[in-house]
Structures are given as structure tokens and as C-alpha cells.
PDB file of N, CA and C in Angstrom:
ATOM      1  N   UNK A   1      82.527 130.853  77.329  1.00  0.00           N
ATOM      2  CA  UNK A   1      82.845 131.643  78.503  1.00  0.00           C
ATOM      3  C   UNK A   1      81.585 132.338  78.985  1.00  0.00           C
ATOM      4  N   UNK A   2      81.075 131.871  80.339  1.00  0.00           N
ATOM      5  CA  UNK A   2      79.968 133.171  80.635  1.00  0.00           C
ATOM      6  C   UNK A   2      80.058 134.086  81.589  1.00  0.00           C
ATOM      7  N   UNK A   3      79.273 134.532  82.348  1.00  0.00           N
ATOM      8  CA  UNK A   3      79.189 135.790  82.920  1.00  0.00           C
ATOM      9  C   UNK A   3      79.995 136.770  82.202  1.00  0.00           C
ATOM     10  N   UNK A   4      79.387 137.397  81.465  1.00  0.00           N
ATOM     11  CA  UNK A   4      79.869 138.589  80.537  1.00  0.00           C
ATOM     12  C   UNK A   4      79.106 139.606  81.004  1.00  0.00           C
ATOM     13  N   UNK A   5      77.725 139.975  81.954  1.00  0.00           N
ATOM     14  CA  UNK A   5      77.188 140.365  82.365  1.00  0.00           C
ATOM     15  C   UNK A   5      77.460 140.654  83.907  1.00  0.00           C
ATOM     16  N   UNK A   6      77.124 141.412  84.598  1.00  0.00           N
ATOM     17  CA  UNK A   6      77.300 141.829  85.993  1.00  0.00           C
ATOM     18  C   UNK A   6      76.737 140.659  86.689  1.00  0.00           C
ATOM     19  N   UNK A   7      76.799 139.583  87.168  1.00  0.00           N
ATOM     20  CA  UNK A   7      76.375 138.846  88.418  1.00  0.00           C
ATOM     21  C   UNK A   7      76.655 139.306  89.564  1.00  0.00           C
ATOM     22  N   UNK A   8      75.615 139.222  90.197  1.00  0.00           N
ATOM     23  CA  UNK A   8      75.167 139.412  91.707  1.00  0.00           C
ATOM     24  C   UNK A   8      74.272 138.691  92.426  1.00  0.00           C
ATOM     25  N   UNK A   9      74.425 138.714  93.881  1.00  0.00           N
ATOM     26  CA  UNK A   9      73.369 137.986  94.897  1.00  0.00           C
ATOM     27  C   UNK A   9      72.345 138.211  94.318  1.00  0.00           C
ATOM     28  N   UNK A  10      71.183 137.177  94.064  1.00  0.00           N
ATOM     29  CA  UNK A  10      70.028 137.575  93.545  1.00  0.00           C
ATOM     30  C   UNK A  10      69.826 137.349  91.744  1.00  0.00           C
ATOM     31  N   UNK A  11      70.886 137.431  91.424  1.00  0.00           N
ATOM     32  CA  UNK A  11      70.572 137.545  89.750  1.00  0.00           C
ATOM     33  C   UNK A  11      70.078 136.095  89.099  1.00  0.00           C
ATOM     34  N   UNK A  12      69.696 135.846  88.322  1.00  0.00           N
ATOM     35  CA  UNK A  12      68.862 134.734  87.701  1.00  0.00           C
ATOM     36  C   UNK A  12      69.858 134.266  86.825  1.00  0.00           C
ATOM     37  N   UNK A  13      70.438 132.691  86.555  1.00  0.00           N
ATOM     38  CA  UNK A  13      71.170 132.549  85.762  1.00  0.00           C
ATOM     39  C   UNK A  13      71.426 130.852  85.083  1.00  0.00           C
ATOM     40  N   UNK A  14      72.001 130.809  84.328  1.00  0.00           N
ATOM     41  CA  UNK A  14      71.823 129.272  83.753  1.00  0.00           C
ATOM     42  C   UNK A  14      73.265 128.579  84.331  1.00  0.00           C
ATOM     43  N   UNK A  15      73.395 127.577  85.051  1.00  0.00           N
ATOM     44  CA  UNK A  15      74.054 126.456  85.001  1.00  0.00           C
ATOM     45  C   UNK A  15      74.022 125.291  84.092  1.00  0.00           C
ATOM     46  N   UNK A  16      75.237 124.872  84.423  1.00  0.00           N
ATOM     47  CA  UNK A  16      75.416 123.530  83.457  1.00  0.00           C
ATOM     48  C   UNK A  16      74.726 122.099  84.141  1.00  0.00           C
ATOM     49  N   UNK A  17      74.262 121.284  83.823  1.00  0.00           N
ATOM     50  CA  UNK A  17      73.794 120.040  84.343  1.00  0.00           C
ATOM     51  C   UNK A  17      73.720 119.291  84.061  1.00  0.00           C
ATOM     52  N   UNK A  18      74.538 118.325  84.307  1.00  0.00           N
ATOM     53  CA  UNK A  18      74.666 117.022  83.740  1.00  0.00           C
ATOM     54  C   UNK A  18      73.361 116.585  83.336  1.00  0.00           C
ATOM     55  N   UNK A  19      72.440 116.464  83.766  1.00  0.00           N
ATOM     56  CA  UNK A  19      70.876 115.389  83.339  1.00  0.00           C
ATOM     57  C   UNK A  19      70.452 116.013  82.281  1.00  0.00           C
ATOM     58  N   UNK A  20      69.983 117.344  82.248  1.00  0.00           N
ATOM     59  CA  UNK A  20      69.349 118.589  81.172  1.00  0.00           C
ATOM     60  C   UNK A  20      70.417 119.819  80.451  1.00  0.00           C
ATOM     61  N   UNK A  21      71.354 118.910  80.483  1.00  0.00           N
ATOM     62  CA  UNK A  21      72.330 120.248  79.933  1.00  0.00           C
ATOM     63  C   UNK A  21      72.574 121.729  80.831  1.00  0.00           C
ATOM     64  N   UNK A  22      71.548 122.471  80.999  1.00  0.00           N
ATOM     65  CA  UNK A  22      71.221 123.571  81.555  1.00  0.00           C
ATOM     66  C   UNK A  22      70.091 123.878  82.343  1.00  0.00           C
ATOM     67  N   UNK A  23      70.042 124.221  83.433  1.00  0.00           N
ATOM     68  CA  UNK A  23      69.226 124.328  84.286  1.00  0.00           C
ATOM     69  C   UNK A  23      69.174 126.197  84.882  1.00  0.00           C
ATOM     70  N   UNK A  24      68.089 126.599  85.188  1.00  0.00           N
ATOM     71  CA  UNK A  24      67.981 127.666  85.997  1.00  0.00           C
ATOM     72  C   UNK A  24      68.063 127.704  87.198  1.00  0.00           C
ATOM     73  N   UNK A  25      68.914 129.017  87.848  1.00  0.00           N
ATOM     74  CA  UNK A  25      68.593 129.368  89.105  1.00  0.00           C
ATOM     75  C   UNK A  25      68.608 130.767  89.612  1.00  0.00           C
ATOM     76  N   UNK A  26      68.944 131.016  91.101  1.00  0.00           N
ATOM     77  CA  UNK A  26      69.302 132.532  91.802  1.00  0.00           C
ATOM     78  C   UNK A  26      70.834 132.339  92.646  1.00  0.00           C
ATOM     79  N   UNK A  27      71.345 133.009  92.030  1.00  0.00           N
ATOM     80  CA  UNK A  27      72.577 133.097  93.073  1.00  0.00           C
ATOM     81  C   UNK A  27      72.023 133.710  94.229  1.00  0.00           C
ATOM     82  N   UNK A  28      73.338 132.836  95.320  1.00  0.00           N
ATOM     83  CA  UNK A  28      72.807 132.835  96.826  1.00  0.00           C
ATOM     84  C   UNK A  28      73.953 133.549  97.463  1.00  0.00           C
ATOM     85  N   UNK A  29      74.955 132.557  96.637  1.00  0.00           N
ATOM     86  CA  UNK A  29      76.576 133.563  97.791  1.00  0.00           C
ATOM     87  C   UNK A  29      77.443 133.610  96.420  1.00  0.00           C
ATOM     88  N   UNK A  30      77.955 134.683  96.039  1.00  0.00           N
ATOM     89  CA  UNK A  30      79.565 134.662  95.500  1.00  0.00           C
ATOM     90  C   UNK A  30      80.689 134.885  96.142  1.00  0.00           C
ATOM     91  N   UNK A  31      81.576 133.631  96.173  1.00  0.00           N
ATOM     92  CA  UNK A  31      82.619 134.065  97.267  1.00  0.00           C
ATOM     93  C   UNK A  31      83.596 134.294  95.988  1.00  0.00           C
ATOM     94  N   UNK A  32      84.659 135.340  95.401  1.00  0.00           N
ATOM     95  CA  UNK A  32      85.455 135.030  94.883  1.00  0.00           C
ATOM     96  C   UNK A  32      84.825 134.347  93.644  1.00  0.00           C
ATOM     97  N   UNK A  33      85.621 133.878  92.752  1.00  0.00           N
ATOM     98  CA  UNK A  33      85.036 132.994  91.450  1.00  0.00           C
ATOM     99  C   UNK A  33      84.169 131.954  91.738  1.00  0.00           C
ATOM    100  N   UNK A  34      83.772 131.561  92.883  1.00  0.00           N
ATOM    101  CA  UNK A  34      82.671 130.455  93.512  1.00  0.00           C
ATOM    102  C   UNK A  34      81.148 131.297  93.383  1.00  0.00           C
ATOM    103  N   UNK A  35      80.591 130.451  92.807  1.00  0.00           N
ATOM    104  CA  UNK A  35      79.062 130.755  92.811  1.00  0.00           C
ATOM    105  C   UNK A  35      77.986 130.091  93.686  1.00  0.00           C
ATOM    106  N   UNK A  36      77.355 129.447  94.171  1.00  0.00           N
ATOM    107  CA  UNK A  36      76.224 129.225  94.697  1.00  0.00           C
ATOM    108  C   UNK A  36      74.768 129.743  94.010  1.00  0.00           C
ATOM    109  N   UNK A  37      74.334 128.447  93.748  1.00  0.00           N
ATOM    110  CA  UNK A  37      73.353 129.070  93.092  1.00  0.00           C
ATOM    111  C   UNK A  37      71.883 127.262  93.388  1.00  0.00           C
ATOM    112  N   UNK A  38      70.891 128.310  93.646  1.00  0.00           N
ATOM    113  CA  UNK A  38      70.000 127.487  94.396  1.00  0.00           C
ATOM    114  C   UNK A  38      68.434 126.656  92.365  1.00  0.00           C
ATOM    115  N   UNK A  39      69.095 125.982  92.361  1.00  0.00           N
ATOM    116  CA  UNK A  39      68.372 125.873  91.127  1.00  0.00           C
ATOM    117  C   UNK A  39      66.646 125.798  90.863  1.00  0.00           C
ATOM    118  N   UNK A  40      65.853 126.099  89.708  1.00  0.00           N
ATOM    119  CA  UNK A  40      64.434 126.103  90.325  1.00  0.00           C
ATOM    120  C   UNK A  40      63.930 124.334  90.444  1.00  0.00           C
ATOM    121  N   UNK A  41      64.877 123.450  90.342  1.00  0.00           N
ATOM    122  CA  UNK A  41      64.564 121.853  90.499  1.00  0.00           C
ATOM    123  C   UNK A  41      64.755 121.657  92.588  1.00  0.00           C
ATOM    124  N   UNK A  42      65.297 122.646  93.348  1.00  0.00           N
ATOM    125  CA  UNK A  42      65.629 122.687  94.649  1.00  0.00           C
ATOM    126  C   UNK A  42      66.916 122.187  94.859  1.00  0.00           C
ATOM    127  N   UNK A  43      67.604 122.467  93.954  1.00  0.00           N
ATOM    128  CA  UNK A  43      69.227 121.439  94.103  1.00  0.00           C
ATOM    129  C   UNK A  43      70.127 123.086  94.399  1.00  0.00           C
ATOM    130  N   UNK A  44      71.051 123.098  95.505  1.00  0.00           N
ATOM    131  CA  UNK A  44      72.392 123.777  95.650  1.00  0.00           C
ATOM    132  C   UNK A  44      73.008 123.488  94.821  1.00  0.00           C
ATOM    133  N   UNK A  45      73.672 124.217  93.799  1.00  0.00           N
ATOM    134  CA  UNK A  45      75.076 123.854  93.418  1.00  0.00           C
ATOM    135  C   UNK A  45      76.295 124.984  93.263  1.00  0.00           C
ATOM    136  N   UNK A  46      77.650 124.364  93.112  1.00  0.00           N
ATOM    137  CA  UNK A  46      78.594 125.782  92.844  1.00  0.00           C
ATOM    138  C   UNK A  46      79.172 125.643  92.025  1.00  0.00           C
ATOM    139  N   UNK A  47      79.227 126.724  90.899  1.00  0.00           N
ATOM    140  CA  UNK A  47      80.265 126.815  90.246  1.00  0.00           C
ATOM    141  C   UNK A  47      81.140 127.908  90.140  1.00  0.00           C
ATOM    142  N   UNK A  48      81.587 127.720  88.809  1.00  0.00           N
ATOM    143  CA  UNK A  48      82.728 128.788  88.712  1.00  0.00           C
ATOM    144  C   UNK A  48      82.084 129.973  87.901  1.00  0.00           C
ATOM    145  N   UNK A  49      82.089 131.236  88.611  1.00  0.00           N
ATOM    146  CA  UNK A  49      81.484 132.216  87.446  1.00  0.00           C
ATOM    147  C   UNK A  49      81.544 132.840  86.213  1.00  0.00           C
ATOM    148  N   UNK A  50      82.615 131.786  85.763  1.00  0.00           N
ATOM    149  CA  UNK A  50      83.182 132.000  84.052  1.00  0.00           C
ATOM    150  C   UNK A  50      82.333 131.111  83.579  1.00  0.00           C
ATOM    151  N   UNK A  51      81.238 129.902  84.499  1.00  0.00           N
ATOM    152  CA  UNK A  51      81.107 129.262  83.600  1.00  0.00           C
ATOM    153  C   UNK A  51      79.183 129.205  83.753  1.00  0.00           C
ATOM    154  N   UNK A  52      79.275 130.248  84.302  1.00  0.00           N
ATOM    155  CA  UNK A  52      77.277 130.392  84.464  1.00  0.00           C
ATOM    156  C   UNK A  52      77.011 131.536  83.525  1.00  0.00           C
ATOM    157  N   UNK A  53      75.569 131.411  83.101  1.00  0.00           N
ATOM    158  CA  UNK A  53      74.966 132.913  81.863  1.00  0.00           C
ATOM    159  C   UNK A  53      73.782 133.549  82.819  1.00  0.00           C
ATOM    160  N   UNK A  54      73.757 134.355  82.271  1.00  0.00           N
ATOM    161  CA  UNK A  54      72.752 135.246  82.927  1.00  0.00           C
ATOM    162  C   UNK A  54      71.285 135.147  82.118  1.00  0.00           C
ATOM    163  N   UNK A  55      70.796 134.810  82.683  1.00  0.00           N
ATOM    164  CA  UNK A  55      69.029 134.651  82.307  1.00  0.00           C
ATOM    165  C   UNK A  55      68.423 135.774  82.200  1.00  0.00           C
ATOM    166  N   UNK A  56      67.209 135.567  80.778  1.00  0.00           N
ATOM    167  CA  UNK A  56      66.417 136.384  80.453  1.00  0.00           C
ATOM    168  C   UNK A  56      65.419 136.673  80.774  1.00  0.00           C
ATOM    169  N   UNK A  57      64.943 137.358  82.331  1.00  0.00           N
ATOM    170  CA  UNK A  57      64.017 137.133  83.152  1.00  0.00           C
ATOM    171  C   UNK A  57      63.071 138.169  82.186  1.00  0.00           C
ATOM    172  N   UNK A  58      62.976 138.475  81.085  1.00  0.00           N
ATOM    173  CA  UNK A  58      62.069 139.606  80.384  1.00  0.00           C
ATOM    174  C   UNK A  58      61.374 138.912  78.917  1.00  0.00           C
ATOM    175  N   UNK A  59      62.282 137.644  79.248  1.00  0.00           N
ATOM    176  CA  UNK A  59      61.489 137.005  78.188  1.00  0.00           C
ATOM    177  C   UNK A  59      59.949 136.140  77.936  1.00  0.00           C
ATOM    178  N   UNK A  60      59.602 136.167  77.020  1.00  0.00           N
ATOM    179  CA  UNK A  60      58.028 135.952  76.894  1.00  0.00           C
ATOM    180  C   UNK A  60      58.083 134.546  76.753  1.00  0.00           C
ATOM    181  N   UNK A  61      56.865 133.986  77.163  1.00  0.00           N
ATOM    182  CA  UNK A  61      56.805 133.126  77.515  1.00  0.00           C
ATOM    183  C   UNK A  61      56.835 131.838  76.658  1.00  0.00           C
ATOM    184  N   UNK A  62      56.201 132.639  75.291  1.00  0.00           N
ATOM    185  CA  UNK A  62      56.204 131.944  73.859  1.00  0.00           C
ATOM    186  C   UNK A  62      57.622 131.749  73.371  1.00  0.00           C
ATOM    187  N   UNK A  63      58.715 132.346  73.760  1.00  0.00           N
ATOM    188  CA  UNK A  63      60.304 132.351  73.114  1.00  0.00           C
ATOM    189  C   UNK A  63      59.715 133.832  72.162  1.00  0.00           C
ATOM    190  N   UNK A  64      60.912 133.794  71.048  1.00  0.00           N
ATOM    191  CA  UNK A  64      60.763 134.405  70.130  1.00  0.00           C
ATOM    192  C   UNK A  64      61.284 133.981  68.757  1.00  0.00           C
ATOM    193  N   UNK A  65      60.411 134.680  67.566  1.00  0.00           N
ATOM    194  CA  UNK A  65      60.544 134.057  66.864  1.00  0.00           C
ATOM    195  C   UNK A  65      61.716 134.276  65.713  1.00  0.00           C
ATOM    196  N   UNK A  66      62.852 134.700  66.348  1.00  0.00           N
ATOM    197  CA  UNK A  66      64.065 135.406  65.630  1.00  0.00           C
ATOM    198  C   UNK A  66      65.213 135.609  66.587  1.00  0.00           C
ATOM    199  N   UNK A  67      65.559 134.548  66.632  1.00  0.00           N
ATOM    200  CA  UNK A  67      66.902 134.469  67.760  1.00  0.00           C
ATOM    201  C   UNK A  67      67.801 135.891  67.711  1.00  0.00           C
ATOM    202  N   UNK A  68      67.931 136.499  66.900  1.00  0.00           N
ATOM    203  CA  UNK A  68      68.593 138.151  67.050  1.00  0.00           C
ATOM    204  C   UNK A  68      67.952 139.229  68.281  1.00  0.00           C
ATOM    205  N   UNK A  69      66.715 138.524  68.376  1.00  0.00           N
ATOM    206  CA  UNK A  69      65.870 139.047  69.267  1.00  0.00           C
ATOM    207  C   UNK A  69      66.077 138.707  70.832  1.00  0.00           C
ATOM    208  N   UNK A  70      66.944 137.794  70.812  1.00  0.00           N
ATOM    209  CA  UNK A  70      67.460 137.093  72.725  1.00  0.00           C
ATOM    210  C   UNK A  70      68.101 138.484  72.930  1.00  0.00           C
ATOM    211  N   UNK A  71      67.890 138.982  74.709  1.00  0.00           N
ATOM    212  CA  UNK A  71      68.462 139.866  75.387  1.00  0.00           C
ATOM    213  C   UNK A  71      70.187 139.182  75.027  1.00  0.00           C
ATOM    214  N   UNK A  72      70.137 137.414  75.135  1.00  0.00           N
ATOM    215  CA  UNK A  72      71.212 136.836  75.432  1.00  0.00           C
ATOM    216  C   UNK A  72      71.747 135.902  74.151  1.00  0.00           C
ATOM    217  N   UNK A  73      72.810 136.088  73.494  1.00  0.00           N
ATOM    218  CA  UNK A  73      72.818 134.736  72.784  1.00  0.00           C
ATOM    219  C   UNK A  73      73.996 134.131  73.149  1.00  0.00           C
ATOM    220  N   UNK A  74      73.430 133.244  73.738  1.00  0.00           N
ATOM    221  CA  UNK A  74      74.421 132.166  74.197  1.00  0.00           C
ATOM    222  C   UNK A  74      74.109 130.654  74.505  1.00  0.00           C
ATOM    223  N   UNK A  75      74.587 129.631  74.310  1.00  0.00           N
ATOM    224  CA  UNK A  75      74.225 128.302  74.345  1.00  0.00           C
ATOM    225  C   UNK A  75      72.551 128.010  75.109  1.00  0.00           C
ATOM    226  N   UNK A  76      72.723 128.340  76.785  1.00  0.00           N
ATOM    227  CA  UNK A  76      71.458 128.206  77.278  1.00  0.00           C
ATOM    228  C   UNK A  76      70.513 128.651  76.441  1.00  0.00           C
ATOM    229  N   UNK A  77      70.453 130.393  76.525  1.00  0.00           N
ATOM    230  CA  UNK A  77      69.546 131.202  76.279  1.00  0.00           C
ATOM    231  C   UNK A  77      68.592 130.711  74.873  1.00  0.00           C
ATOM    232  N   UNK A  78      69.759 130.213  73.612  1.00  0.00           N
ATOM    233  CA  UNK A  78      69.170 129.676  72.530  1.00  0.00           C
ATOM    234  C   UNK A  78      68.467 128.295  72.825  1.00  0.00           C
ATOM    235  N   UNK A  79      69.226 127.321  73.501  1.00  0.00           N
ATOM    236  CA  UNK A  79      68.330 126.038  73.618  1.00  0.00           C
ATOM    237  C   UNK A  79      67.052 126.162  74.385  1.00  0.00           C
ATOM    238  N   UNK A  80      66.832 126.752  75.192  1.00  0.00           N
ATOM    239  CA  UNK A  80      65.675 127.431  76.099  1.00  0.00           C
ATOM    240  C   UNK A  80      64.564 128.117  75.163  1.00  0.00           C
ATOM    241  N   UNK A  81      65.365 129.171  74.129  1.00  0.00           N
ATOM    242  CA  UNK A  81      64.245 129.442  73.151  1.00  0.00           C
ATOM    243  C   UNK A  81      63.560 128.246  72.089  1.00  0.00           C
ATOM    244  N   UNK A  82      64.755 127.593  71.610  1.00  0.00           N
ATOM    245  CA  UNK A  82      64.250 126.456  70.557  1.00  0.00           C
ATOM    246  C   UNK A  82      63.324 125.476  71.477  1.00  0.00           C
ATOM    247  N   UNK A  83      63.500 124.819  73.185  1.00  0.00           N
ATOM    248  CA  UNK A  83      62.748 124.220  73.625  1.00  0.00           C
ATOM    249  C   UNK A  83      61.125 124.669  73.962  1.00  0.00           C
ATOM    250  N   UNK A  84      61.411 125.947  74.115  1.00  0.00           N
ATOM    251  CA  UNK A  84      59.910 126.570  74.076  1.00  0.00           C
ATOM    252  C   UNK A  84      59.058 126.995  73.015  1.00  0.00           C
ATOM    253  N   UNK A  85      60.184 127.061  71.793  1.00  0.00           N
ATOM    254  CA  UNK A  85      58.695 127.304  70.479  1.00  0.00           C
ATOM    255  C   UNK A  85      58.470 125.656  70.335  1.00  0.00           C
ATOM    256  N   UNK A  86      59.513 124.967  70.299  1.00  0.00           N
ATOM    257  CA  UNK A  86      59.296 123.193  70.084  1.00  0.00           C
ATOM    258  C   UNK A  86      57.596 122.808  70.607  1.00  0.00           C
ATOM    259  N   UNK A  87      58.125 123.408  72.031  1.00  0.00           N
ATOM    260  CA  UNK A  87      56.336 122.988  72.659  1.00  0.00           C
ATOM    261  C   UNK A  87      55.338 123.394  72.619  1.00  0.00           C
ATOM    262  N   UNK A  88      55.666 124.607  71.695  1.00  0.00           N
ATOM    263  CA  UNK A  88      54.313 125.411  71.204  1.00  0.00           C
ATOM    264  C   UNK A  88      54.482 125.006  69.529  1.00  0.00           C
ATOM    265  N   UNK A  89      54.994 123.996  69.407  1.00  0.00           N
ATOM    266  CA  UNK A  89      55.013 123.556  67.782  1.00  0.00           C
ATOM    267  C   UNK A  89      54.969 125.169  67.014  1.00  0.00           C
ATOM    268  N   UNK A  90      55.711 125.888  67.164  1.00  0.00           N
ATOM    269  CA  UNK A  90      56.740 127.028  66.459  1.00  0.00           C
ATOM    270  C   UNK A  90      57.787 126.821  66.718  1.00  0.00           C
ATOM    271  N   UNK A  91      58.360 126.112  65.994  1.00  0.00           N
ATOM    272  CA  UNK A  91      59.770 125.691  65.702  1.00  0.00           C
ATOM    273  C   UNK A  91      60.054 127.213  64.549  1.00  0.00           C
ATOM    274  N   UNK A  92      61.410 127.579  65.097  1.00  0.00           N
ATOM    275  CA  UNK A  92      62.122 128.456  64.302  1.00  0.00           C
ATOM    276  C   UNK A  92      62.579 128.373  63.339  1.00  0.00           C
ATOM    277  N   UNK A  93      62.628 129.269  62.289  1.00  0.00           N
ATOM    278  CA  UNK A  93      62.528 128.783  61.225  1.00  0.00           C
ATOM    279  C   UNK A  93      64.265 129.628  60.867  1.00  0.00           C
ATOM    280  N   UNK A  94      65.189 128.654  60.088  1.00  0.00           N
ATOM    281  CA  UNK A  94      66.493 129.668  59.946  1.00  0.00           C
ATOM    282  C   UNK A  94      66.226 130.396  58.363  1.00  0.00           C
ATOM    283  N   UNK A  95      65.734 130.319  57.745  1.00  0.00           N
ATOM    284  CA  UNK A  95      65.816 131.245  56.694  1.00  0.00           C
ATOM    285  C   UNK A  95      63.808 131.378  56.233  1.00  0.00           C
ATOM    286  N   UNK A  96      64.122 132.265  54.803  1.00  0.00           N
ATOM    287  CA  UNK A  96      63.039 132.054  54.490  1.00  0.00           C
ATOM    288  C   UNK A  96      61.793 130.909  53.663  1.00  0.00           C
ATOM    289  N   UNK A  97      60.545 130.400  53.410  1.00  0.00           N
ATOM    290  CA  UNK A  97      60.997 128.895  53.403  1.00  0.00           C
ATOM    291  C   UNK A  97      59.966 129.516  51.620  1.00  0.00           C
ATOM    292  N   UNK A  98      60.125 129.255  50.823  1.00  0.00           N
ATOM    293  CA  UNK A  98      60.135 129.437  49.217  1.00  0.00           C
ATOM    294  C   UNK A  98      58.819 128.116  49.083  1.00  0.00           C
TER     295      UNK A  98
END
């Protein structure tokens, strides 16, 4: 379930997408449970606002290295972190390694 957070015109947030799973954008119009949201690939799309997350526009650029540490934990927010230490070959580590 998302938007657990206040959405509004303007707010930064993750959609679902068929090609990449999840994609970013900015909401444009909320009419009612309809979203609009302009993605950063240039694609319109709408959904339903139970089913978009709200993005971590405060996050660093490296990810982080302790998922307790997401403003957000939720499906996007984590695959977004694991894809960005991936490409900085800091892959997260789940426990301690002996």
C-alpha cells in the first residue's frame, strides 16, 4: 500500500513500471484517487494514489549503508538503495561478515 505520506502537486514519488519495476517522478494533477505524474524518462502516467511512494529527495547520492537509515522503507525506496551501492560496488551487507 503506498502513499502513507502527504502527497501533493509537486511532490517527488515512485511509480510502478512495467519495463524497470519503478520509476521516478513529480505529480502534476491529483484529481480524487487519480494521480498524474510526469516521470524523469518524459512519460505521463496515472495512477491510483494507494499505489505510488513518496521519494527520498534528501538522499545521498551513494545510497546508504544500513537500510534502517531510508527516510522510506518501502519496496522502491530499498531497490533504489541496493541499485545504487550495486554501482558503486558497495553492495549491502545484511549482517556482520566473521
Amino acid at each position: 500500500m503506498g502513499a502513507t505520506t502527504n502527497i501533493i502537486v509537486g511532490s517527488e514519488v515512485w511509480v510502478e513500471d512495467p519495463s524497470v519495476a519503478w520509476i521516478d517522478g513529480e505529480v502534476l494533477k491529483i484529481n480524487g484517487e487519480e494521480v498524474e505524474i510526469q516521470t524523469t524518462d518524459g512519460k505521463k502516467v496515472v495512477a491510483n494514489l494507494s499505489k505510488i511512494y513518496s521519494k527520498d529527495v534528501e538522499a545521498t547520492a551513494g545510497g546508504v549503508d544500513d537500510m534502517t537509515k531510508l527516510s522510506y522503507l518501502h519496496e522502491p525506496g530499498v531497490l533504489q538503495n541496493l541499485a545504487t551501492r550495486y554501482q558503486l560496488n558497495e553492495i549491502y551487507l545484511w549482517g556482520a561478515v566473521s
